[in-house]
Protein backbone atom coordinates (compact mmCIF):
# COMPACT_ATOMS: atom_id res chain seq x y z
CA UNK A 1 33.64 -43.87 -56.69
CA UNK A 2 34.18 -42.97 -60.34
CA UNK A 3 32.35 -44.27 -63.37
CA UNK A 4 30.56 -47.68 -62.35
CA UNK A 5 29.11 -49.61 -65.68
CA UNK A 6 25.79 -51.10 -66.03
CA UNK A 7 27.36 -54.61 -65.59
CA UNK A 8 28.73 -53.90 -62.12
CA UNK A 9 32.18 -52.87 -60.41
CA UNK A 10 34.12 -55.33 -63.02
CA UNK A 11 32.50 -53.94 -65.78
CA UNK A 12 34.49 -51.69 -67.58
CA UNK A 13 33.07 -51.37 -70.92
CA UNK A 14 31.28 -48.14 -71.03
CA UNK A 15 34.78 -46.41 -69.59
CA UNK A 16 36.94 -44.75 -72.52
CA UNK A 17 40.35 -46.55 -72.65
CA UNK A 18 43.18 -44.68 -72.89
CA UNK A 19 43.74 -45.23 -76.52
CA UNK A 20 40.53 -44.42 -76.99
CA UNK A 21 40.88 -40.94 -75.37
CA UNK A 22 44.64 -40.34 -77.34
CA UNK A 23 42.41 -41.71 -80.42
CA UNK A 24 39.50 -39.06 -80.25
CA UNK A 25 42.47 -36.21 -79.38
CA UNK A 26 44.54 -36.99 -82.15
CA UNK A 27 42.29 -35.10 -84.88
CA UNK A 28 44.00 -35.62 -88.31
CA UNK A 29 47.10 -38.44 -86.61
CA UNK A 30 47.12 -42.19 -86.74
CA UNK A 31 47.16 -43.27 -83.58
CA UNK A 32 48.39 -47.17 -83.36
CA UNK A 33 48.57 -49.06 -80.34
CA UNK A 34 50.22 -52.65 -79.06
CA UNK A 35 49.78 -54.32 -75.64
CA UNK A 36 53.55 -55.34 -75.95
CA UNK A 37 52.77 -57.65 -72.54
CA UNK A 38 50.16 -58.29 -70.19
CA UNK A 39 50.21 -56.98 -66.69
CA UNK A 40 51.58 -59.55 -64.41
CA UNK A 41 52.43 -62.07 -67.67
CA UNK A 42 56.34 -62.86 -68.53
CA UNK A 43 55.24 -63.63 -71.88
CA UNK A 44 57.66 -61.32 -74.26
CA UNK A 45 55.97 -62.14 -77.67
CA UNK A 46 53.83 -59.13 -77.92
CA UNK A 47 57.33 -57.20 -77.78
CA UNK A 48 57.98 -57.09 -81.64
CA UNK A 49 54.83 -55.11 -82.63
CA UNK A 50 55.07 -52.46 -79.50
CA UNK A 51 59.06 -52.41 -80.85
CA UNK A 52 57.59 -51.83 -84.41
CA UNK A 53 55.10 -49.00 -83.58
CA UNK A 54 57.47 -47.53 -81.37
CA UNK A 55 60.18 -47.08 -84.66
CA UNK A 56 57.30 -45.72 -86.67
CA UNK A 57 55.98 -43.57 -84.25
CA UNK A 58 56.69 -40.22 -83.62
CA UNK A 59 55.72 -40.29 -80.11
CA UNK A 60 55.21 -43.05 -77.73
CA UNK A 61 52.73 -42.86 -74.28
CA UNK A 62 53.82 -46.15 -72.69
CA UNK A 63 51.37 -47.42 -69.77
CA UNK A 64 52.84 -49.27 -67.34
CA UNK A 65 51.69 -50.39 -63.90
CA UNK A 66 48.84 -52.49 -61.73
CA UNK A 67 45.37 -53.54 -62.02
CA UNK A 68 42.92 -54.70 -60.11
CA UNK A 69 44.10 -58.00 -59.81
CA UNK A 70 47.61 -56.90 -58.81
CA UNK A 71 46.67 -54.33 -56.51
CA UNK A 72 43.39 -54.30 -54.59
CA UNK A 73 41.76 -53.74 -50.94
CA UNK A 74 42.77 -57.30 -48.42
CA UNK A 75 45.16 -58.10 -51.25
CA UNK A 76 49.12 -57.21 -49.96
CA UNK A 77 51.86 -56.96 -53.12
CA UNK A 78 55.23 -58.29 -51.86
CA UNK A 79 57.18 -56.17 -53.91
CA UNK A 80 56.67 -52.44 -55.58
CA UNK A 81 58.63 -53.50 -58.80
CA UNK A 82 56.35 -53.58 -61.74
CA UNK A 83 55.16 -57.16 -62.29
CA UNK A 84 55.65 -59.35 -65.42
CA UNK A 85 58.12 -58.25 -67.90
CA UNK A 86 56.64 -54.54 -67.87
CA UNK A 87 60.16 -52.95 -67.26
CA UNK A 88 62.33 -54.95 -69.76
CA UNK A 89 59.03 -53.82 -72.41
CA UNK A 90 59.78 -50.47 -71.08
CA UNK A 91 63.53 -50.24 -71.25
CA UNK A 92 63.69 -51.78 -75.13
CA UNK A 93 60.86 -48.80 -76.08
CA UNK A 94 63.09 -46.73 -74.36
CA UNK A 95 66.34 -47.92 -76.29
CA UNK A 96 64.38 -46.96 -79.32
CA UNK A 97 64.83 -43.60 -79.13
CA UNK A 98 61.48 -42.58 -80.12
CA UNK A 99 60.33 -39.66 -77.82
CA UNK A 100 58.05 -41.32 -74.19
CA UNK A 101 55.44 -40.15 -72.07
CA UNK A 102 55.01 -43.08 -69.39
CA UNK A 103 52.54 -43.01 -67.81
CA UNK A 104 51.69 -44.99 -64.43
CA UNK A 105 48.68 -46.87 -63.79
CA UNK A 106 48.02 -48.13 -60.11
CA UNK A 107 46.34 -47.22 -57.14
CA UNK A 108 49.65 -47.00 -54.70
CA UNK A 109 53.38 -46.92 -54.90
CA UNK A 110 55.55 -48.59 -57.37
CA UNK A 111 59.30 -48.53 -58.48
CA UNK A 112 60.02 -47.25 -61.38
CA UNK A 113 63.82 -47.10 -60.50
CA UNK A 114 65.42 -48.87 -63.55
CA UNK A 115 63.28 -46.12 -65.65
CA UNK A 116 64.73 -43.11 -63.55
CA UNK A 117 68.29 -44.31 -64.09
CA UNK A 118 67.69 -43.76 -68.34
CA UNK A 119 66.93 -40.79 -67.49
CA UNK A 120 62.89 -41.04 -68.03
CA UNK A 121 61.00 -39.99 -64.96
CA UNK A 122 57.29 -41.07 -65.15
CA UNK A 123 55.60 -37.56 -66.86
CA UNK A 124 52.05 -38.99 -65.30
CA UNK A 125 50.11 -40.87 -63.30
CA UNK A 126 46.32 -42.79 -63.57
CA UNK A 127 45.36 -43.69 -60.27
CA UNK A 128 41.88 -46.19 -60.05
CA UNK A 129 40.16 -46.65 -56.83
């Protein structure tokens, strides 16, 4: 089942995020992080600040993909492209130039196909249950 929080199955707050966990590995880096969007939001205005990071950075780990709310038992997607604006966010890191690691968040398939054709195949995957 994984790691279940005192506050029940929607509780996630005793679970190390994944900036947390690039955080506590980079000993002696800045690490700096942006949500750039929200999962299944078209809202573009966190975009600037990812886009700024990004040029500073020397590395980017972009996560991309599904939660809970998107992809869940009794709950059918109609499509396996990544909801929201995810993949436009994605393509303008990508146009950066900065070197990626994407990384893919969900719990089944997903498209990633406009990725693939830059060039950038997904280097990992975070499944949840």
């Amino acid at each position: 089942l994984g790691q279940i929080c005192p506050g029940g199955i929607k509780d996630f707050r005793c679970v190390q995020s994944p900036v947390e966990a690039i955080r506590a590995l980079n000993v002696n880096g800045t690490t700096s992080a942006a949500d750039g969007c929200d999962v299944s939001s078209n809202d573009t205005s966190g975009f600037a600040e990812a886009l700024a990071l990004a040029q500073a950075a020397d590395y980017v780990v972009l996560l991309i993909g599904l939660d809970q709310y998107e992809e869940r038992e009794s709950h059918d997607r109609t499509s396996l492209k990544l909801p929201g604006v995810q993949e436009q966010l994605a393509l303008e890191l990508l146009a950066v130039g900065t070197p990626t690691c994407v990384v893919l968040v969900n719990g089944g398939p997903g498209s990633v196909d406009a990725l693939a054709r830059r060039g950038v195949p997904p280097a990992s995957r975070g499944g949840f249950s």
